[in-house]
Protein backbone atom coordinates (compact mmCIF):
# COMPACT_ATOMS: atom_id res chain seq x y z
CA UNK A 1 0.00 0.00 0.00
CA UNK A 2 1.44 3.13 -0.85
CA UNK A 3 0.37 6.82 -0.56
CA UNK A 4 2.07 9.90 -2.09
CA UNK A 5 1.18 13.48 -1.90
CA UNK A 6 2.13 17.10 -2.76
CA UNK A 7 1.47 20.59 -2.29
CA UNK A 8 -2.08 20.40 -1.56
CA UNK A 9 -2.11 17.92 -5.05
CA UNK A 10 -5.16 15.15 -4.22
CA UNK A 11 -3.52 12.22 -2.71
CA UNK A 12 -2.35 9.41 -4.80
CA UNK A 13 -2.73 5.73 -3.06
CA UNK A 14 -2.28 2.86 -4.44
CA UNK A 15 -2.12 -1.00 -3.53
CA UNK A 16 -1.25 -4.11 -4.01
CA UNK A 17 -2.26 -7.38 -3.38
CA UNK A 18 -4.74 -9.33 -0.35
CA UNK A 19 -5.15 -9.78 2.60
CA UNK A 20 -5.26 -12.96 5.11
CA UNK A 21 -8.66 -13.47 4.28
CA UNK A 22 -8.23 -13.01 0.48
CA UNK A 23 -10.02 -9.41 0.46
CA UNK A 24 -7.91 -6.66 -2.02
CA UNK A 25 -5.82 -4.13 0.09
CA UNK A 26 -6.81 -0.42 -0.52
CA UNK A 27 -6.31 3.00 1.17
CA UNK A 28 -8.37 2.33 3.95
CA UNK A 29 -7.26 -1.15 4.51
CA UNK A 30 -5.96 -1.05 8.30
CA UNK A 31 -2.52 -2.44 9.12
CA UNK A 32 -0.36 -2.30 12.48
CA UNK A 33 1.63 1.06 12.74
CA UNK A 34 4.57 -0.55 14.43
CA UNK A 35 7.23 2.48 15.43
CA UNK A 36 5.18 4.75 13.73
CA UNK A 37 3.41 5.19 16.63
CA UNK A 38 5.49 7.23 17.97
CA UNK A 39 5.05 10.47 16.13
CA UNK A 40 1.70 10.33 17.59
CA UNK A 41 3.02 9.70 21.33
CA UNK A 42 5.17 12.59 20.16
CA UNK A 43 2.49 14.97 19.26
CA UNK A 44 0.34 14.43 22.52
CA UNK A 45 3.51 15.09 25.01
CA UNK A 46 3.89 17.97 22.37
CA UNK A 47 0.47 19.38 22.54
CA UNK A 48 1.23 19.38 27.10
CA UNK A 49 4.13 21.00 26.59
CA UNK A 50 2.66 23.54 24.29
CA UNK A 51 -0.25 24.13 26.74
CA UNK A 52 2.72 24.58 29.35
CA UNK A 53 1.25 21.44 30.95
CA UNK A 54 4.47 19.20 30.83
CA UNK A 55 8.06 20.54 31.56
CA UNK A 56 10.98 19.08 29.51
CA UNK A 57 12.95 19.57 32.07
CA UNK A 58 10.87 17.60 34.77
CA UNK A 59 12.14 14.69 36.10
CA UNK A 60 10.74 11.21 35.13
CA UNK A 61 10.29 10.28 38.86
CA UNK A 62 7.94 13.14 38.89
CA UNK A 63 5.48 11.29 36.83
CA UNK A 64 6.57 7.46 37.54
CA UNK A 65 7.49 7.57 41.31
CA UNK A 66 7.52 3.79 41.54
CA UNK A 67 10.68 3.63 39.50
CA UNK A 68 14.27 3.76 41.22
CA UNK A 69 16.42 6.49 41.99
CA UNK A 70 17.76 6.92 38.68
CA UNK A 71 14.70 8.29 36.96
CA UNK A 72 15.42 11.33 39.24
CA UNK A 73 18.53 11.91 36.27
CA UNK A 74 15.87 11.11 33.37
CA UNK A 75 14.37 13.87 31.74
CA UNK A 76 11.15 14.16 29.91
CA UNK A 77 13.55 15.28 26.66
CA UNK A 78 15.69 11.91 26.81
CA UNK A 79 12.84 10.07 26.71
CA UNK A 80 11.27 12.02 23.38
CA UNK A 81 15.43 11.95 21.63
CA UNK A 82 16.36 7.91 23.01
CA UNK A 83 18.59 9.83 25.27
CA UNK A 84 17.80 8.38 28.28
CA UNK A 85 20.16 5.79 28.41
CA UNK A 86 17.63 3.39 29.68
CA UNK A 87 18.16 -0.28 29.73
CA UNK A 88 18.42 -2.07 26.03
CA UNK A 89 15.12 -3.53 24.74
CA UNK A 90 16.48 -6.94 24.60
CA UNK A 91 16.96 -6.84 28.57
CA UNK A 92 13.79 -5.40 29.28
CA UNK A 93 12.31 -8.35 27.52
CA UNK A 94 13.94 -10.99 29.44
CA UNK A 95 12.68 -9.74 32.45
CA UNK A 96 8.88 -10.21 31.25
CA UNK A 97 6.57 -13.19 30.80
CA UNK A 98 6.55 -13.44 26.88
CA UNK A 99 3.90 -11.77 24.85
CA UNK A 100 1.12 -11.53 27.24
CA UNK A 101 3.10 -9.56 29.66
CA UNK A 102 4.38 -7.15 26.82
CA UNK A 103 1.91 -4.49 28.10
CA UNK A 104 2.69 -0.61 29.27
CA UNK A 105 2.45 -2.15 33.05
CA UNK A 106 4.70 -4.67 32.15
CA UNK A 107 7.48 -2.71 30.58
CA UNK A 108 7.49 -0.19 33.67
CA UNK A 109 7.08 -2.82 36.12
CA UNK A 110 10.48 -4.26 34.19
CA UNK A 111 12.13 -1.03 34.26
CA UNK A 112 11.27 -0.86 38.07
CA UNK A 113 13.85 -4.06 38.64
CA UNK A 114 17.01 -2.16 37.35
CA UNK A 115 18.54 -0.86 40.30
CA UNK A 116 20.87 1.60 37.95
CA UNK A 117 21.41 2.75 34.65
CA UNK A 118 24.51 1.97 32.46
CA UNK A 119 25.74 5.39 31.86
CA UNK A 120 24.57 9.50 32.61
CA UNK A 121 21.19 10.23 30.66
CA UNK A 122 22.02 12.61 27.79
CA UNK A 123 25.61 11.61 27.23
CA UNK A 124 25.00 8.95 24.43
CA UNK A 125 21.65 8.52 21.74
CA UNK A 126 20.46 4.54 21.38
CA UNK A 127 16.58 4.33 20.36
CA UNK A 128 14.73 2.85 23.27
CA UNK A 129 10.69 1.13 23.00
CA UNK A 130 10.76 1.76 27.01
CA UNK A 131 11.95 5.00 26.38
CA UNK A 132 8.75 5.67 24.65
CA UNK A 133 6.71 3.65 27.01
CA UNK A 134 7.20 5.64 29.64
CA UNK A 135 6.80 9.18 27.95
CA UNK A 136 3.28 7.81 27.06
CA UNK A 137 2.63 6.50 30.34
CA UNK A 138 3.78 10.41 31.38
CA UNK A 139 1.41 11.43 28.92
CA UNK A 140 -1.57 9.58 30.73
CA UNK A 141 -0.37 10.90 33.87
CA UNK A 142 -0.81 14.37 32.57
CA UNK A 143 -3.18 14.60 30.91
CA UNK A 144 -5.38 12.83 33.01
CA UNK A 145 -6.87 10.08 30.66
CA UNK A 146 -5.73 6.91 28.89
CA UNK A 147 -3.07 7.88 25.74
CA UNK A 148 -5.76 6.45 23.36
CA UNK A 149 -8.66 8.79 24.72
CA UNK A 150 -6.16 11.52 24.52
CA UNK A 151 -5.37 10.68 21.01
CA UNK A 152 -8.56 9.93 19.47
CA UNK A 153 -9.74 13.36 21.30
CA UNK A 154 -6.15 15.60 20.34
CA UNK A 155 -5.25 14.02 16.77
CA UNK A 156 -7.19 11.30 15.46
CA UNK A 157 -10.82 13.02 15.28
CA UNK A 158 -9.54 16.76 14.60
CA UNK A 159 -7.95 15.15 11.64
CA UNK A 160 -10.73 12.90 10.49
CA UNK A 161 -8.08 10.06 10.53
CA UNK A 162 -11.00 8.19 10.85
CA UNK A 163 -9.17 4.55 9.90
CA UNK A 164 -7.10 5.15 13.00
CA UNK A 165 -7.03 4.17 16.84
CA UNK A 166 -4.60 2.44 19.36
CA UNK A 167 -5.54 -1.30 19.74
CA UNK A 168 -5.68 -2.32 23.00
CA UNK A 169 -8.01 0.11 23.21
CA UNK A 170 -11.32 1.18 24.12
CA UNK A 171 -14.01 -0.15 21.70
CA UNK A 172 -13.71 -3.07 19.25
CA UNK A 173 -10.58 -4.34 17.35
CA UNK A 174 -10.15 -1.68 14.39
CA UNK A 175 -11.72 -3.20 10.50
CA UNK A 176 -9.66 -6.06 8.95
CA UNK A 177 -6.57 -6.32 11.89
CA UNK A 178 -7.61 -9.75 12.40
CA UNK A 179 -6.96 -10.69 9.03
CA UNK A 180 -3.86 -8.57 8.89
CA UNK A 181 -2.38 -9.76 12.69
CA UNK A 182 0.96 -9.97 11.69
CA UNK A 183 2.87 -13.39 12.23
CA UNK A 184 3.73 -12.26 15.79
CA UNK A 185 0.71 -10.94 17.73
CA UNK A 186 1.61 -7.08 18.17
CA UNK A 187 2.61 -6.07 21.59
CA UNK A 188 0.26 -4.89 23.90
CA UNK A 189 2.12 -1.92 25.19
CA UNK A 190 1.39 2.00 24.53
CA UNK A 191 3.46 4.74 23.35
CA UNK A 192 6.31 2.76 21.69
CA UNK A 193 3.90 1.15 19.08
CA UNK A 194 -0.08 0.35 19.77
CA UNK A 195 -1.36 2.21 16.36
CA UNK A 196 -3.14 0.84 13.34
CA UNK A 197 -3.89 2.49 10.45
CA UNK A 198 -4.45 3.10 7.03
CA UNK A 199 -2.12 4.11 3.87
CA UNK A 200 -4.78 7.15 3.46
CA UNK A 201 -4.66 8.16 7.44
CA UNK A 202 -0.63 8.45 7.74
CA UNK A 203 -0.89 10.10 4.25
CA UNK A 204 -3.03 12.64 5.77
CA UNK A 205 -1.00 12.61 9.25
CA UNK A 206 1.95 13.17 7.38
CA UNK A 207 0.51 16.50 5.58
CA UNK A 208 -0.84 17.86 8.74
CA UNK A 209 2.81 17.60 9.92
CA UNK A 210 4.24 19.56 7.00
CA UNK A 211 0.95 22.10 6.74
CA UNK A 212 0.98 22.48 10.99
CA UNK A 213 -2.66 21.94 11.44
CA UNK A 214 -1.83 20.48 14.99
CA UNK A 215 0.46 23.80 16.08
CA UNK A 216 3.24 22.02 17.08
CA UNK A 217 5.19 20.94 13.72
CA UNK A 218 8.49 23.41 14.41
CA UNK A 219 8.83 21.72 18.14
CA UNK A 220 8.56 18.30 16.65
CA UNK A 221 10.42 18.85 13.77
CA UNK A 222 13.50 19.83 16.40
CA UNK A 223 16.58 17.39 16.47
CA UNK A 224 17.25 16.34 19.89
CA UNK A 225 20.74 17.30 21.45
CA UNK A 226 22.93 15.83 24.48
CA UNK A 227 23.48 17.50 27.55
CA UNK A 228 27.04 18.93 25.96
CA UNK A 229 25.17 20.42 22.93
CA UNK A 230 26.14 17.75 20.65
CA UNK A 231 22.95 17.04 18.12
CA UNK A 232 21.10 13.74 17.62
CA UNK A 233 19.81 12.71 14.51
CA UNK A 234 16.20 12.27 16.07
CA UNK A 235 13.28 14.75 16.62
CA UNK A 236 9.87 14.30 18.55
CA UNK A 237 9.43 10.48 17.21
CA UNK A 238 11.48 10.83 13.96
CA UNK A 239 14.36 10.74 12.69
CA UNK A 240 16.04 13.57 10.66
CA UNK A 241 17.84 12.96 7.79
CA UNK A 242 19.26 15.02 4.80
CA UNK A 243 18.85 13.70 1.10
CA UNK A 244 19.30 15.40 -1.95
CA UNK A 245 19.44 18.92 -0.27
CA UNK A 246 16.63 18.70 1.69
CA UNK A 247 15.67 17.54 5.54
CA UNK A 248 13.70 14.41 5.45
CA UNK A 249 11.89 13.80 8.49
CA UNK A 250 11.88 9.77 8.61
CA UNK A 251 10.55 6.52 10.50
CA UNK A 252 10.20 3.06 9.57
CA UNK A 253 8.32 0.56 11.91
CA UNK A 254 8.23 -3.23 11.33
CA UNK A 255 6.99 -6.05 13.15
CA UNK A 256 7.15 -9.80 12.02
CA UNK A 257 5.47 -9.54 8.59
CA UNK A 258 4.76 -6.43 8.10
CA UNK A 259 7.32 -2.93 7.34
CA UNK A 260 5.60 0.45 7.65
CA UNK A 261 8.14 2.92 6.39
CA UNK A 262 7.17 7.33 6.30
CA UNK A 263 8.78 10.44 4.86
CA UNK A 264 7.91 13.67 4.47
CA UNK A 265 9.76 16.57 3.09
CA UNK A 266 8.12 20.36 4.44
CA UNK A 267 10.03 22.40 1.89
CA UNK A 268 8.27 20.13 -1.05
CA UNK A 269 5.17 19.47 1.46
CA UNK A 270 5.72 16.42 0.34
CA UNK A 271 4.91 12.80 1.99
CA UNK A 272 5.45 8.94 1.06
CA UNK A 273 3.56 6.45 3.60
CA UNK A 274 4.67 2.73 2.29
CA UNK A 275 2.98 -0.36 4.17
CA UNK A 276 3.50 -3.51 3.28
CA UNK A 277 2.96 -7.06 4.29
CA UNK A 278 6.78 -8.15 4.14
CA UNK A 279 9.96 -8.24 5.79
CA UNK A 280 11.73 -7.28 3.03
CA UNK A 281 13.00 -4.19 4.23
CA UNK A 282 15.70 -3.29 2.12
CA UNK A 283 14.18 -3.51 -0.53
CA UNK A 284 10.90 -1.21 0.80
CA UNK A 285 14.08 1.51 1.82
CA UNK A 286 14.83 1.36 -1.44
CA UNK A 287 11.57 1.82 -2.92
CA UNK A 288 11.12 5.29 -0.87
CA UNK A 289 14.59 6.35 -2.03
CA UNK A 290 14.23 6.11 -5.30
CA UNK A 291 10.82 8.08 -4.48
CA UNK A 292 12.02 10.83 -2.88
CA UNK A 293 14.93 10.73 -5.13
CA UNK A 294 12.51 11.62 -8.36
CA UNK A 295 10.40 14.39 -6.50
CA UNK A 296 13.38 16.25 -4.91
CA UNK A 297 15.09 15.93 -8.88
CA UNK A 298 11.71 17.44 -10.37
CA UNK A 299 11.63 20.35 -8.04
């Protein structure tokens, strides 16, 4: 499935192929987000900060209390740049139960059992799933309500991304993700990944990133930095990249079948959404290359 648009051009989405149940994918076909989740966790810790409801510079133990001393040194900002030097994945994971305990409480409950981190938060950038975890679990605190109410109420219905929803969530499994499960059952946790979608709702997520229509594009599109200045190569849920002259603001997400790859370029207003029912990733990077490749030559 694959969606392009341009400077207010109508969108142009195409797609390939069936699904599990032998129905034809289209634009509002509904697929697990994967990573590109968090943009959205992004944009509602964005939208607190904007309303001068969450501090950067707050402490993580502020909002998680249960966790040990070191999440006094964690800062809401090293959780939105994977600065927060919080244990790998991979050793979160051993410490829960298999799939069924792969929830929010689970990965904080995890967290909770390292008595210390490795090194200084904000001295070194390694992407972190916990890291974004626990900024949506700061973003229920906050804001008072579950991250998908939030959501739904903040992004989702504002932009009539009406395809679109965190599952585990309230109401019903969203159209078609039973036949489009992916091989692995998705993880149950919040903030990290939890969003399906369509091919036409990141298309228009993706445009009302580049056009601003949620007021808080420039403080997303900012690159993180370390504590001694020195710039990441991540903003609020992205990652920034430079290609042919331009920035590229750029995320992939993949789960066991299934690669759900993004870019969008503001100066063109330009966006590519690519999901597809594959691990072939490479080959799916190379796909959006080549596409950004021809717009950025025909400018």
């Amino acid at each position: 499935m694959l969606g392009i648009q341009q400077a207010g051009a109508p969108p142009l989405l195409l797609a390939q192929g069936l699904t599990a149940d032998g129905e034809p994918l289209g634009a509002t076909t509904v697929a697990y987000a994967a990573s590109l989740s968090k943009q959205m966790t992004a944009a509602c810790a964005a939208q607190l900060v904007r309303q001068s409801e969450l501090d950067l510079e707050s402490a993580l133990s502020r909002w998680l209390p249960r966790l040990p001393a070191w999440a006094d040194t964690v800062r809401i900002r090293h959780l939105v740049h994977h600065t927060a030097a919080l244990p790998p994945d991979a050793a979160i994971d051993a410490l829960m139960a298999g799939d069924a305990d792969r929830t929010t409480e689970g990965v904080i409950r995890a967290l909770a059992r390292f008595p210390a981190l490795e090194r200084r938060p904000g001295t070194g950038h390694v992407y972190s799933n916990a890291g974004y975890v626990c900024l949506a679990a700061v973003v229920e605190r906050v804001a008072g309500e579950p991250l998908p109410h939030f959501a739904r109420r903040r992004l989702f219905a504002p932009l009539a991304m009406a395809d679109t929803c965190y599952w585990p969530g309230p109401g019903p499994a969203p159209a078609g993700a039973a036949s489009l499960t992916p091989a692995r059952p998705a993880p149950l946790s919040l903030g990290d990944g939890g969003v399906w979608s369509s091919a036409g709702d990141l298309l228009r997520w993706s445009q009302a990133l580049n056009t601003d229509e949620l007021g808080v594009s420039a403080l997303m599109q900012t690159p993180g930095r370390l504590d001694d200045g020195t710039p990441v190569d991540y903003a609020w849920g992205i990652g920034v990249r430079s290609h042919a002259g331009h920035r590229v603001y750029r995320h992939g997400g993949g789960w066991p079948g299934l690669r759900a790859l993004q870019a969008r370029v503001p100066a063109l207003d330009l966006s590519i959404v690519l999901i597809a029912l594959a691990d072939d990733t490479e080959r799916r990077v190379g796909l959006l290359d080549g596409l950004l490749d021809e717009f950025a030559s025909s400018e």
